[in-house]
Structure formats: structure tokens, C-alpha cells
N, C-alpha and C. Protein backbone atom coordinates (compact mmCIF):
# COMPACT_ATOMS: atom_id res chain seq x y z
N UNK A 1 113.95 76.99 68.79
CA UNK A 1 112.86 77.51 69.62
C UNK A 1 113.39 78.33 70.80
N UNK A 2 114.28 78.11 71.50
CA UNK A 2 115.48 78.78 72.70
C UNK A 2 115.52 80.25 72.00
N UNK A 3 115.78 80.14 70.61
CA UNK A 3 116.49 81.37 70.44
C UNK A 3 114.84 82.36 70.27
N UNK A 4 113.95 82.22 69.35
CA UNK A 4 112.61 82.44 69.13
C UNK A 4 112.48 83.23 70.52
N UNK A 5 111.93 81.93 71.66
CA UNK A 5 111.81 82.40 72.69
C UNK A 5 112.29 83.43 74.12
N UNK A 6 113.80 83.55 73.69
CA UNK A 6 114.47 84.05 73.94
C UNK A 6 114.02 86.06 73.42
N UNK A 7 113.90 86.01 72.50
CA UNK A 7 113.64 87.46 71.46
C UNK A 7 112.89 87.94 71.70
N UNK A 8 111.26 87.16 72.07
CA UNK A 8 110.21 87.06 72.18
C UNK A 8 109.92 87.29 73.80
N UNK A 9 110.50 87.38 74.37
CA UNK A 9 110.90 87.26 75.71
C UNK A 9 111.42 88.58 75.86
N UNK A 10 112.55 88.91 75.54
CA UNK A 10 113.30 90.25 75.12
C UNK A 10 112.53 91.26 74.85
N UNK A 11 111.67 91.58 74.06
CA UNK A 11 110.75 92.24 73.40
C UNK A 11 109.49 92.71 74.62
N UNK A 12 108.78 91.55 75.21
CA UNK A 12 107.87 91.85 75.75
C UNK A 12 108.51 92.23 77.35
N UNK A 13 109.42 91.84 77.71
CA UNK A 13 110.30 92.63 78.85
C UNK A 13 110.29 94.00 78.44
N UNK A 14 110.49 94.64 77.54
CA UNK A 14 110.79 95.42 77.32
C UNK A 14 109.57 96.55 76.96
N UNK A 15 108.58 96.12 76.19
CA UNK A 15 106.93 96.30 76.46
C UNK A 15 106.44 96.79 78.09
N UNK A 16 106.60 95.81 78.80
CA UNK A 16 106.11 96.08 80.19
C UNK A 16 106.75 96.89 81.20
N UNK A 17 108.27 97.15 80.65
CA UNK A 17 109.08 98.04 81.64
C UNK A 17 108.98 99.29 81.24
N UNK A 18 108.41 100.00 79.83
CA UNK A 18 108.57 100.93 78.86
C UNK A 18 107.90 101.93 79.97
N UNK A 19 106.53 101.96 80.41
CA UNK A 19 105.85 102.67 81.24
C UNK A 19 106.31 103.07 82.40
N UNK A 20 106.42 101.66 83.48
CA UNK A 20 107.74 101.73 84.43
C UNK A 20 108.49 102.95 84.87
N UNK A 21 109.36 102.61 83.74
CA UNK A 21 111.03 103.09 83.80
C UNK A 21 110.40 104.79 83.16
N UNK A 22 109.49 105.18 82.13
CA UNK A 22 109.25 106.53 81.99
C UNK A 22 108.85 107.05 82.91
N UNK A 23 107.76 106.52 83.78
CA UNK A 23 107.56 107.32 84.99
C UNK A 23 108.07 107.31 86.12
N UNK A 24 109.24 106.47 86.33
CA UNK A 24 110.60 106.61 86.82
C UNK A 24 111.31 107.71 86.57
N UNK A 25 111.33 108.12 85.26
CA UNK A 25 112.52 108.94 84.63
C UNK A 25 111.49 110.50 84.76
N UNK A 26 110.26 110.62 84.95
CA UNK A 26 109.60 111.74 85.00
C UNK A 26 109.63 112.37 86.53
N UNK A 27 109.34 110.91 87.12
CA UNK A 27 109.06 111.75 88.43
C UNK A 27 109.62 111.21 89.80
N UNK A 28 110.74 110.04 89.80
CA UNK A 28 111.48 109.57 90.76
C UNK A 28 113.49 109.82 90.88
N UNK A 29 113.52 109.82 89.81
CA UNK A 29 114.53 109.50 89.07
C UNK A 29 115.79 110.55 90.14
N UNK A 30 115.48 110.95 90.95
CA UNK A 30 116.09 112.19 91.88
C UNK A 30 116.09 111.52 92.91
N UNK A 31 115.15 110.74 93.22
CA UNK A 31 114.98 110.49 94.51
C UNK A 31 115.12 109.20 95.46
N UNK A 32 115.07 107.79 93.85
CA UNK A 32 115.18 106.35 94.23
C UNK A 32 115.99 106.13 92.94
N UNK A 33 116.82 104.50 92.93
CA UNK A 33 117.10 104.27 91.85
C UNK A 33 115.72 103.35 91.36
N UNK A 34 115.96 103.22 89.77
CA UNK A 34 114.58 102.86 89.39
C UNK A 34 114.50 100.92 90.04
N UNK A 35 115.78 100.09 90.42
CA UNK A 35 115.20 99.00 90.99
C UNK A 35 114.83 99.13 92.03
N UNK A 36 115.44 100.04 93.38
CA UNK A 36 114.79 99.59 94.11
C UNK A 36 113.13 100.23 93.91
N UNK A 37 113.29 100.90 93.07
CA UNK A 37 111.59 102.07 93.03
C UNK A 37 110.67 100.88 92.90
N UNK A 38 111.33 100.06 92.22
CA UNK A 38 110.05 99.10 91.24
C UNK A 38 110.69 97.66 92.27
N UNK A 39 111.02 97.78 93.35
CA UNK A 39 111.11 96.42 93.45
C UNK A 39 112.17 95.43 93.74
N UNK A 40 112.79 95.35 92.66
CA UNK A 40 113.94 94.45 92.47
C UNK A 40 115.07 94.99 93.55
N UNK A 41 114.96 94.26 94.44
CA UNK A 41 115.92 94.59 95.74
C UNK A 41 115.96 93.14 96.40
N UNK A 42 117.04 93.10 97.70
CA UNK A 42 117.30 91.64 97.87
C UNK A 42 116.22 91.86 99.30
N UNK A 43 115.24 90.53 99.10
CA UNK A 43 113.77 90.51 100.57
C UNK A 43 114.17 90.17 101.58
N UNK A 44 114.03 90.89 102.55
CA UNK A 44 114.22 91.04 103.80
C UNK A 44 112.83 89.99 104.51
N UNK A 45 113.10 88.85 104.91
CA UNK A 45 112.80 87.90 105.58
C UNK A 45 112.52 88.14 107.00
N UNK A 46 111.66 88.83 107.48
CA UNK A 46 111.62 88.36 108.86
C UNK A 46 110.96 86.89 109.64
N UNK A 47 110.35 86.85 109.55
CA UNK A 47 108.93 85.33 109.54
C UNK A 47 109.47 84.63 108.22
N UNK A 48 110.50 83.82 108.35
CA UNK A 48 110.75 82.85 107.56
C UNK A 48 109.38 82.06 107.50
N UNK A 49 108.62 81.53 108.42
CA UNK A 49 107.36 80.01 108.95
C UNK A 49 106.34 80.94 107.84
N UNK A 50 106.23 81.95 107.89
CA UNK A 50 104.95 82.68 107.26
C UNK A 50 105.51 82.71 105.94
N UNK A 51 106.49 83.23 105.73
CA UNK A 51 106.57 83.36 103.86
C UNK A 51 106.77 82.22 103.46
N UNK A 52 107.41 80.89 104.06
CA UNK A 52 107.23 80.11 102.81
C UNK A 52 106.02 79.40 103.11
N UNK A 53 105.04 79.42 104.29
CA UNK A 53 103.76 78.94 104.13
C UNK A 53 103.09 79.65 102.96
N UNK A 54 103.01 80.77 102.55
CA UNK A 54 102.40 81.59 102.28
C UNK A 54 102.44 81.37 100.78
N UNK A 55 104.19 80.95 100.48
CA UNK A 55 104.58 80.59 99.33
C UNK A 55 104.17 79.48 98.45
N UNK A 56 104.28 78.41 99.38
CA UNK A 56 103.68 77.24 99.23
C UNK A 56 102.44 76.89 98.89
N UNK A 57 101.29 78.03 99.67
CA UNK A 57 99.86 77.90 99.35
C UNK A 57 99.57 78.25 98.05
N UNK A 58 100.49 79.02 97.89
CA UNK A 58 100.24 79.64 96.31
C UNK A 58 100.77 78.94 95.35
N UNK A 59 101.75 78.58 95.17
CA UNK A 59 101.78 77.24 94.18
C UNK A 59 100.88 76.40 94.08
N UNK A 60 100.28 75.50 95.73
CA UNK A 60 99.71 74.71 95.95
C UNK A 60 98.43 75.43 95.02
N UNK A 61 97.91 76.30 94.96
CA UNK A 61 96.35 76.74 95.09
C UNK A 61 96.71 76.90 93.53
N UNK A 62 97.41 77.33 92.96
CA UNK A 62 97.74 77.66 91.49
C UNK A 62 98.00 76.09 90.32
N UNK A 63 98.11 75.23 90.90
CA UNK A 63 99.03 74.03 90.01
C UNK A 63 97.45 73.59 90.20
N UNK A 64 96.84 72.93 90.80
CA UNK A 64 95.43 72.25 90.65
C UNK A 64 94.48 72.95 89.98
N UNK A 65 94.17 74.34 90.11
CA UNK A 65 93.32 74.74 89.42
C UNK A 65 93.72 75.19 88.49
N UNK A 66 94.77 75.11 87.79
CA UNK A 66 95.62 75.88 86.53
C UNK A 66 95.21 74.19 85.21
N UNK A 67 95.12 72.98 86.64
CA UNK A 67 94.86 71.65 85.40
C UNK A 67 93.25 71.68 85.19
N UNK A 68 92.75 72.20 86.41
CA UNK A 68 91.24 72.16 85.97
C UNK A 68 91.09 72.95 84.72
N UNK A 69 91.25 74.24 84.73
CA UNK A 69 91.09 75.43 83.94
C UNK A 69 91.46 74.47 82.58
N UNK A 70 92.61 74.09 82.84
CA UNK A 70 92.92 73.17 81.10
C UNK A 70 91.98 72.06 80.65
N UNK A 71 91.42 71.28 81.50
CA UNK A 71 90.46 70.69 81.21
C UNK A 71 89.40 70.85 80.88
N UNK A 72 88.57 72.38 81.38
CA UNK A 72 87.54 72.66 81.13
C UNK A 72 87.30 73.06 80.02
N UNK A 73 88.12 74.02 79.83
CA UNK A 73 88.38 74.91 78.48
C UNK A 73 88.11 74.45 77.24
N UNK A 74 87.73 74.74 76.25
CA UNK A 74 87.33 74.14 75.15
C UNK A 74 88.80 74.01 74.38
N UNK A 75 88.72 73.30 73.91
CA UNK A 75 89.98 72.52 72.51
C UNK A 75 90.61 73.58 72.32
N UNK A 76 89.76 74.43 71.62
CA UNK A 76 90.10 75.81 70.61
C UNK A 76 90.86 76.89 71.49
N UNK A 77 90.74 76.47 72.57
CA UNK A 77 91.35 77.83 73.55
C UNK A 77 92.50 77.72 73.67
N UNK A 78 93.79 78.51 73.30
CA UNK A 78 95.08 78.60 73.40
C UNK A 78 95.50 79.02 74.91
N UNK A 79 95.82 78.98 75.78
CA UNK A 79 96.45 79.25 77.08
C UNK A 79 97.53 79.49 76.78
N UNK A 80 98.46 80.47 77.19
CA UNK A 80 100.24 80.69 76.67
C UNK A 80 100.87 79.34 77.10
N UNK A 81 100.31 78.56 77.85
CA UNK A 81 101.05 77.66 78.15
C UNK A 81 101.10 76.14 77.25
N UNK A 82 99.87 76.36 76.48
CA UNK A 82 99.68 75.56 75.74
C UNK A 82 100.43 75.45 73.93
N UNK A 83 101.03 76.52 73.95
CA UNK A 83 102.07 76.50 72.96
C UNK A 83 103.53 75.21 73.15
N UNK A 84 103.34 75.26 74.10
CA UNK A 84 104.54 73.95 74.28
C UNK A 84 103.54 72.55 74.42
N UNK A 85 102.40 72.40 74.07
CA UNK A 85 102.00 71.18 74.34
C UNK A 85 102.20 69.79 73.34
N UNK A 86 102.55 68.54 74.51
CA UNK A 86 102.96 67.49 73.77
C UNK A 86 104.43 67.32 73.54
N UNK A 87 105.26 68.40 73.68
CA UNK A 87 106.64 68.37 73.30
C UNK A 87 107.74 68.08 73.90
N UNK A 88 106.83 67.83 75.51
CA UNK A 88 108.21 66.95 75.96
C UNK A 88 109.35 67.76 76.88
N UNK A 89 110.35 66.96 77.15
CA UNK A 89 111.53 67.64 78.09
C UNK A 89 112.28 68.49 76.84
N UNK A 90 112.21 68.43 75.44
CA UNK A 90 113.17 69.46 74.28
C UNK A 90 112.97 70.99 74.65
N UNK A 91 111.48 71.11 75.14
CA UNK A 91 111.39 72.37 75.13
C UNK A 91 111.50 72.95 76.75
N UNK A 92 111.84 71.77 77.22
CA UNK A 92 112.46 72.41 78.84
C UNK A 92 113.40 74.07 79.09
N UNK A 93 113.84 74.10 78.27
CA UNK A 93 114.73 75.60 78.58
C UNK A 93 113.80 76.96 77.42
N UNK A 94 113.19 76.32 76.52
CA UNK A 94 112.12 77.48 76.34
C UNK A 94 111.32 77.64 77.34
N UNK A 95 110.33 76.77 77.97
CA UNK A 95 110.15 76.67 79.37
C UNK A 95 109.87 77.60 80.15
N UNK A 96 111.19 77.31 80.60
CA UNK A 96 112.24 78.16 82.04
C UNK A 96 112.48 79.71 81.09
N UNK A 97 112.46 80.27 79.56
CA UNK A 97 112.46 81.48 79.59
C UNK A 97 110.95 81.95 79.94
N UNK A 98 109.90 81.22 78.70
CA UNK A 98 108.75 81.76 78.89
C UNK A 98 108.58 82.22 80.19
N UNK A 99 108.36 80.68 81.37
CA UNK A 99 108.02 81.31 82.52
C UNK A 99 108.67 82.37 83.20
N UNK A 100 109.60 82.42 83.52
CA UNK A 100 110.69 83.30 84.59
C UNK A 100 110.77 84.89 83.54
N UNK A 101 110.86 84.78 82.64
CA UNK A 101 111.08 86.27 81.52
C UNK A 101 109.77 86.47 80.84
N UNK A 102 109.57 86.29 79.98
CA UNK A 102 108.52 86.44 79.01
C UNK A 102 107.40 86.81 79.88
N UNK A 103 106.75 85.77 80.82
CA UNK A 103 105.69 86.19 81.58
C UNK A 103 106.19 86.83 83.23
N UNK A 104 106.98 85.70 83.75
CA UNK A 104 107.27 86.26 85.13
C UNK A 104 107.67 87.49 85.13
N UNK A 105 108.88 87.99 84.66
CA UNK A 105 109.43 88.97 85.17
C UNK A 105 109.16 90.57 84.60
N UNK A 106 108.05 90.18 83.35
CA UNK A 106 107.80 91.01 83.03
C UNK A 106 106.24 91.56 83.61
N UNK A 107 105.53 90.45 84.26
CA UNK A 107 104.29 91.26 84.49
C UNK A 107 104.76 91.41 86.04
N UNK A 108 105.58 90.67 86.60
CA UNK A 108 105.81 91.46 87.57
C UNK A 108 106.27 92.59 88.03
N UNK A 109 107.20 93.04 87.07
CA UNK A 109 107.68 94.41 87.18
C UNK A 109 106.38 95.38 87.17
N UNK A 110 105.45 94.98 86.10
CA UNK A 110 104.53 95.66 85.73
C UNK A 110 103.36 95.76 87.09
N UNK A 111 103.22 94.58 87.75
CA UNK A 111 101.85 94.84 88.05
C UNK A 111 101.98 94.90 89.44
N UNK A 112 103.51 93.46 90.23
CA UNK A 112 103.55 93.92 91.87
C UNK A 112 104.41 95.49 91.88
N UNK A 113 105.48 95.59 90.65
CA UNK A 113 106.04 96.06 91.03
C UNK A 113 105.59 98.01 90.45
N UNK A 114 105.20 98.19 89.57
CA UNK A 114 104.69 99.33 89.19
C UNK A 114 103.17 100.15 89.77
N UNK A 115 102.18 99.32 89.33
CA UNK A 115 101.03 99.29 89.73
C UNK A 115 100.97 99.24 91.18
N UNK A 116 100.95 97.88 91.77
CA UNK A 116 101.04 97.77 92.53
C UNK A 116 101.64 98.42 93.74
N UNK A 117 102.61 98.70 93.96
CA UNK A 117 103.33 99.45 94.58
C UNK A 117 102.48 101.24 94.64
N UNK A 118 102.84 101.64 93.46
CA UNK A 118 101.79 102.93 93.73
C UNK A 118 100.45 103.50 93.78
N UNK A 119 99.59 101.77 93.82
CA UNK A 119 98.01 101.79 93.99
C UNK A 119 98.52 101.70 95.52
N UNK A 120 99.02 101.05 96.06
CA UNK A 120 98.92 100.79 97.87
C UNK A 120 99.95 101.85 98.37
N UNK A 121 100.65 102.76 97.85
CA UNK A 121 100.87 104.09 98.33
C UNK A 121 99.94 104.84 98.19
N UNK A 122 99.42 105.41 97.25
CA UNK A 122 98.15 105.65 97.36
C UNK A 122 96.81 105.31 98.13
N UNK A 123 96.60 104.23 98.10
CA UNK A 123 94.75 103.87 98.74
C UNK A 123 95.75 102.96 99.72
N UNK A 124 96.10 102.76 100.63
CA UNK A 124 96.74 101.41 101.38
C UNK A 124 96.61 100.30 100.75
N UNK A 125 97.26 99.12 101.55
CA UNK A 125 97.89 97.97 101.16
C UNK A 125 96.34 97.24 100.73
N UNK A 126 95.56 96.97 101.43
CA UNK A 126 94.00 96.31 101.13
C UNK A 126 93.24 96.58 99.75
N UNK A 127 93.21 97.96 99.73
CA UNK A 127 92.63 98.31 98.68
C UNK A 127 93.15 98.48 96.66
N UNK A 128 94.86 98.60 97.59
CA UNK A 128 95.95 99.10 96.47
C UNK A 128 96.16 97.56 95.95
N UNK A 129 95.89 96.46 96.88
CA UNK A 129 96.54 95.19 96.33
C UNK A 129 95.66 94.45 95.69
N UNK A 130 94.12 95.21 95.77
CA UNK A 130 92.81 94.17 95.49
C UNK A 130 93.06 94.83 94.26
N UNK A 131 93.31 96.31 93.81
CA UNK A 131 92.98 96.78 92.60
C UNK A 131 93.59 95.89 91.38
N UNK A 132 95.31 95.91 91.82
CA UNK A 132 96.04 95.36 91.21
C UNK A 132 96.18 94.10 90.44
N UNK A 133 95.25 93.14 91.67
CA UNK A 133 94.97 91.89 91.33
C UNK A 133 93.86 92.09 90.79
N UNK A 134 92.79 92.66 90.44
CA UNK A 134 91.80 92.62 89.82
C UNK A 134 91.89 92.87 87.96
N UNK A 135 92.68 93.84 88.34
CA UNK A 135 93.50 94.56 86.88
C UNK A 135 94.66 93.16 85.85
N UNK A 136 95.08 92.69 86.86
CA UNK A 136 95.79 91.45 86.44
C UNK A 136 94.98 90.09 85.76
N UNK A 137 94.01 89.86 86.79
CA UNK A 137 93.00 88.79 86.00
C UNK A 137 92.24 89.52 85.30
N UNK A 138 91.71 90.97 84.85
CA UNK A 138 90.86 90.78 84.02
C UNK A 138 92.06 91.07 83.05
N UNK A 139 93.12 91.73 82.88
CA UNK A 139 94.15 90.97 81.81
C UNK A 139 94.00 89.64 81.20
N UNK A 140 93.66 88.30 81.60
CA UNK A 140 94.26 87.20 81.95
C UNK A 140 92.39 86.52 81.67
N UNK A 141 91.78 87.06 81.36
CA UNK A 141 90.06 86.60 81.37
C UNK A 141 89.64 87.46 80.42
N UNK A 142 89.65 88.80 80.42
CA UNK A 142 88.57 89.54 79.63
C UNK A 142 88.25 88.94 78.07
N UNK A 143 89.84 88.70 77.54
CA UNK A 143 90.18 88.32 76.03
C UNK A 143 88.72 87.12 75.94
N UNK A 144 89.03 86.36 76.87
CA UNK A 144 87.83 85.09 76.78
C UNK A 144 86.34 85.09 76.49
N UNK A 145 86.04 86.22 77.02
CA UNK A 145 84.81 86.73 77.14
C UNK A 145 83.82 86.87 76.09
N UNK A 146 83.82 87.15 74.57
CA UNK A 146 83.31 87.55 73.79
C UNK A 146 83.17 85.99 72.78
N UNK A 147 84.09 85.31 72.76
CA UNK A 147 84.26 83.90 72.30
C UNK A 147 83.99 82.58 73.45
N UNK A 148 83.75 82.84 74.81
CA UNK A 148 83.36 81.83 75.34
C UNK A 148 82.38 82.03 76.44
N UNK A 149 81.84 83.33 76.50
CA UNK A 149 81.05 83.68 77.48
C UNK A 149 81.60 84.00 79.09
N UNK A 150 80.56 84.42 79.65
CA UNK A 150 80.71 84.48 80.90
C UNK A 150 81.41 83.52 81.95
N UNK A 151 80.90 82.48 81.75
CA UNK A 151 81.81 81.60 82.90
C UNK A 151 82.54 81.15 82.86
N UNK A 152 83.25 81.21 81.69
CA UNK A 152 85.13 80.48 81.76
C UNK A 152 85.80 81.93 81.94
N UNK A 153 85.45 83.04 81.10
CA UNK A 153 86.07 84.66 81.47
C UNK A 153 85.93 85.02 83.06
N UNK A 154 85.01 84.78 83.52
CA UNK A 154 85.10 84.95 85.30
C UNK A 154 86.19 84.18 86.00
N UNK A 155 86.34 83.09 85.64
CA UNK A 155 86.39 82.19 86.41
C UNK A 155 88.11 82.42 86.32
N UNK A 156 88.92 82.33 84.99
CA UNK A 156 90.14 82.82 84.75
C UNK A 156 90.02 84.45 85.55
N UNK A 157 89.20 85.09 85.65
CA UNK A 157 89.76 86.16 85.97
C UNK A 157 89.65 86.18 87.39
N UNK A 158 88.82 85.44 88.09
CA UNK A 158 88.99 85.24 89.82
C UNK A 158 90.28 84.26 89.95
N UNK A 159 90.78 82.97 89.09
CA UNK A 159 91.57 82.33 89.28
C UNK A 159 92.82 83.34 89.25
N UNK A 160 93.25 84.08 88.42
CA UNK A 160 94.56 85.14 88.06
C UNK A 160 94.54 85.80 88.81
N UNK A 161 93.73 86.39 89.58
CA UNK A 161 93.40 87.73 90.11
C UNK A 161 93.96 86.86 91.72
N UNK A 162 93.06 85.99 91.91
CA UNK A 162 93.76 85.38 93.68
C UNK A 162 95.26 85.44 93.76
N UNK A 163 95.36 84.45 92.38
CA UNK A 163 97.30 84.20 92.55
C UNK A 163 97.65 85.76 92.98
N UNK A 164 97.50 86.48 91.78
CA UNK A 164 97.79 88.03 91.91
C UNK A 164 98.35 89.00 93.06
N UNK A 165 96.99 88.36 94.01
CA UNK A 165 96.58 88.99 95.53
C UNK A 165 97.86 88.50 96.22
N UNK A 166 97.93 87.07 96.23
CA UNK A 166 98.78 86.36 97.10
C UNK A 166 100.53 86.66 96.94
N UNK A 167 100.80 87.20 95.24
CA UNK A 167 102.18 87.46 94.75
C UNK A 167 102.30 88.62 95.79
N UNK A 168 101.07 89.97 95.63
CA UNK A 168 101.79 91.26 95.91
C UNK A 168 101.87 90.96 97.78
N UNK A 169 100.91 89.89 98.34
CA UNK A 169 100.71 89.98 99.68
C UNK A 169 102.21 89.54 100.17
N UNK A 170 102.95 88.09 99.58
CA UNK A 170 104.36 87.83 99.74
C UNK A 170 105.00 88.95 99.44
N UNK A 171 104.90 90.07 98.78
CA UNK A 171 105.78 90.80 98.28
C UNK A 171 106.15 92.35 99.74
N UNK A 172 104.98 92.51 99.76
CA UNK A 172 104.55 93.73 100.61
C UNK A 172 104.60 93.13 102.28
N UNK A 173 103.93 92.04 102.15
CA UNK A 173 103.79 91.92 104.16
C UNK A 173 104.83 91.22 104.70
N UNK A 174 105.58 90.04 103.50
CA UNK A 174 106.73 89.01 103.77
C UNK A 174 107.93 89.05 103.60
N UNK A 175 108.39 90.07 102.38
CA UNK A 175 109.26 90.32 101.85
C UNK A 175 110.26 92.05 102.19
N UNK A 176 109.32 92.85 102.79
CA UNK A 176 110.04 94.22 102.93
C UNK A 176 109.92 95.03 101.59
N UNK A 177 108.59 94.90 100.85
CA UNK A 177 108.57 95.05 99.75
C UNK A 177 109.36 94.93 98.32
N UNK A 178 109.82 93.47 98.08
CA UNK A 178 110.82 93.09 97.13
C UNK A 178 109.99 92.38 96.07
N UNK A 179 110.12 92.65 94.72
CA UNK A 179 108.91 91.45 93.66
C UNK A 179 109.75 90.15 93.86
N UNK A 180 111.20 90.02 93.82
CA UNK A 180 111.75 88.93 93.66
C UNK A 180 110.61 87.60 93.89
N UNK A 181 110.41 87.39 95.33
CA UNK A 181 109.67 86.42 95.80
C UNK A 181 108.46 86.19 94.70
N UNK A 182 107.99 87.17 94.52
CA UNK A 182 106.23 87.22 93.74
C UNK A 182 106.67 86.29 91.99
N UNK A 183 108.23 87.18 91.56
CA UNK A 183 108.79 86.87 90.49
C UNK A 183 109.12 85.22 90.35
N UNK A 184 109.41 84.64 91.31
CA UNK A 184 109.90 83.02 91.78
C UNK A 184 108.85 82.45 91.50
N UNK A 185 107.72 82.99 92.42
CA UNK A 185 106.88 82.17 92.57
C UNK A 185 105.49 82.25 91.25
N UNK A 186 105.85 83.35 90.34
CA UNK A 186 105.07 83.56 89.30
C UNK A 186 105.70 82.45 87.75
N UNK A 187 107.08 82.69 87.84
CA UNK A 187 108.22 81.62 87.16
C UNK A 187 107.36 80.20 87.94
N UNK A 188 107.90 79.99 89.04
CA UNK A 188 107.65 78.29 89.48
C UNK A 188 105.89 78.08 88.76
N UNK A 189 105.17 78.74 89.16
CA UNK A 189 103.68 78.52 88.84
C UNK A 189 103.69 78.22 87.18
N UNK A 190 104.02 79.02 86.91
CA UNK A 190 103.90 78.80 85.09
C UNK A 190 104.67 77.99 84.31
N UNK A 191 105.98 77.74 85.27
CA UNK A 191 106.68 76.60 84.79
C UNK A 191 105.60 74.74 85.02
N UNK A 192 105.32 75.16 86.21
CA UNK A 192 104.59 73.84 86.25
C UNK A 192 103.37 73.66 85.48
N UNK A 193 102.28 74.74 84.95
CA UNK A 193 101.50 74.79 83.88
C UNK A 193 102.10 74.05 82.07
N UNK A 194 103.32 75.19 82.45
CA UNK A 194 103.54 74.92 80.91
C UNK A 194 103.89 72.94 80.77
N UNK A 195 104.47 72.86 81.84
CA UNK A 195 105.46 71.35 82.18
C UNK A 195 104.36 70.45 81.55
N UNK A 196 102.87 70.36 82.30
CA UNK A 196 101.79 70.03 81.99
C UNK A 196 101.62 70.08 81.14
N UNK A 197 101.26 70.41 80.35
CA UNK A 197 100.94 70.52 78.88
C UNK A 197 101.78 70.11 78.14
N UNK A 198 103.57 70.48 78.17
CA UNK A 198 104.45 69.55 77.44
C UNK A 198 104.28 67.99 77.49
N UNK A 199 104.13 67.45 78.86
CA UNK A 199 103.77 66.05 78.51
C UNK A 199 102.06 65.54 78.82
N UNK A 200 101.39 66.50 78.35
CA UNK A 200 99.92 66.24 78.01
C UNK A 200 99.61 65.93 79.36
N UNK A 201 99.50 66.40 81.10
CA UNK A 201 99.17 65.66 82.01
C UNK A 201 97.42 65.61 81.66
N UNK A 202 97.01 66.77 81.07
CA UNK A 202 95.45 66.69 80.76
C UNK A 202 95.61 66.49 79.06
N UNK A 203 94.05 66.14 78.96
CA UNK A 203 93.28 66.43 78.03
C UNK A 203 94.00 65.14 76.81
């Protein structure tokens, strides 16, 4: 399963940077290198008290309603996280790829670090960061919509969309604009989802 996940991981990294890195190579590529363009740079900390409050809330606000969401949800509904369910500490290091690669580091590149970044150069930080996060949960909800109606598709897509807000807000107001932080804390969040579900905490 390590190796599966591993490939699978590989692949969709590679999916989400494809856009990225071309419009990197079209229209920056003179002027930034493409990590720091997109992000990946080491975060400049000023207000240590504020970023890891900030950090903290967001785990905090993400791990409780990530068990509701599993509870509510009907049987039939697959969550990515629910592919490891029941299985225990074996699948601990598929895990740690899913979360941190497969999902973390790839929608972050994509969404604090692509999107994001050039919606709030564009329209400022308020408007550029609401878009982003909006675009992210209805990623993360719309699919729901047609098979379970309106109020579990909202509700995933206001739940995704907050985290969202809060990744690019650590990223942009706490960080000196770096995803790293958003990337940690998108890994830690989904690691503790998936964790859940490996040893059944719901349902």
C-alpha cells in the first residue's frame, strides 16, 4: 500500500503543479525562481504568539468538525480519508504520504500557492483570499451535491472553504508569504482525519 500510495501521490503532485509551473515558465520565469514564485520559501516569523495561535485554531476548528462531517454523512459517502478506514497503525506511513503529498502539498501549491497568491495580487488580500477559499471548498462539496443534496454539499463546502481562509491567512499575514506553514498544517489536519477513521473513532 506505501508503494500504491506513494505513485498515486507522485502523479497527482504532478497534476496540480502542471498549471503552476507553465505559467511560471510563460510569464515569470525571468523574473522569480518558480519556488519562491509559488511559495515554497523558508517563513519569516515575526509574531511568533499570533501564528501559532492562529495555527492551533485551525487544527482545533478542523479535527471536531472533520468527526462530525463523518458522522453525519451517509454510509455510502467515501471521504479520501475514509479509504484507510478500520486499518489501524499498518497504514500509518500511507497516512503521512496521503496527507503531507497526495493532498497537502499538492493542493497547496495549487490553491495558497498559485491561485491564491495571484487572486490577492490582483483584487487584495480580503477579496483574493475569500475567492480562493471559496474555489477550494466548492472543490471539496460540489461532487456531493447531485447524490446528497443541498445540505451536506454546503456544509463541506463552508467547512473546506474556512480551513482554506485560515491556511492562506497563516500564509500571507504570519508567514511573509510562505505555503510551508498552510502545507503543515493542511498534512497535520488530514493526518488526524485519516488517523480517525483508521481506528474507527466514529461511526
Amino acid at each position: 500500500m506505501i508503494l500504491s500510495e506513494l505513485f498515486e501521490s507522485i502523479v497527482n503532485l504532478m497534476f496540480f503543479v502542471l498549471i503552476p509551473f507553465l505559467c511560471w515558465v510563460l510569464f515569470k520565469r525571468n523574473e522569480v525562481s518558480f519556488f519562491q514564485w509559488i511559495g515554497i520559501k523558508k517563513p519569516k516569523v515575526e509574531n511568533k504568539e499570533k501564528f501559532w495561535l492562529i495555527f492551533a485554531i485551525s487544527i482545533l476548528f478542523y479535527a471536531p468538525i472533520s468527526l462530525v462531517l463523518d458522522m453525519i454523512l451517509p454510509n455510502t459517502v467515501q471521504l479520501a480519508s475514509q479509504r484507510f478506514y478500520g486499518l489501524e497503525l499498518r497504514v500509518f506511513f500511507p497516512i503521512l504520504i496521503f496527507s503531507f503529498i497526495k493532498t497537502g502539498l499538492s493542493e497547496e501549491i495549487f490553491f495558497r500557492g498559485f491561485l491564491g497568491k495571484n487572486l490577492i495580487n490582483k483584487f487584495g488580500f480580503g477579496a483574493g483570499n475569500l475567492i480562493q477559499s471559496l474555489l477550494f471548498g466548492l472543490l471539496h462539496g460540489v461532487s456531493l451535491y447531485a447524490s446528497f443534496g443541498p445540505i451536506i454539499s454546503i456544509s463541506l463546502i463552508l467547512f473546506t472553504g474556512a480551513f482554506a481562509w485560515l491556511a492562506g491567512y497563516i500564509n500571507e499575514k504570519c508567514s511573509d508569504g510562505s505555503i510551508i506553514p498552510s502545507w503543515c498544517l493542511h498534512g497535520i489536519a488530514n493526518t488526524i482525519a485519516c488517523l480517525c477513521d483508521a481506528f474507527q473513532v466514529v461511526r
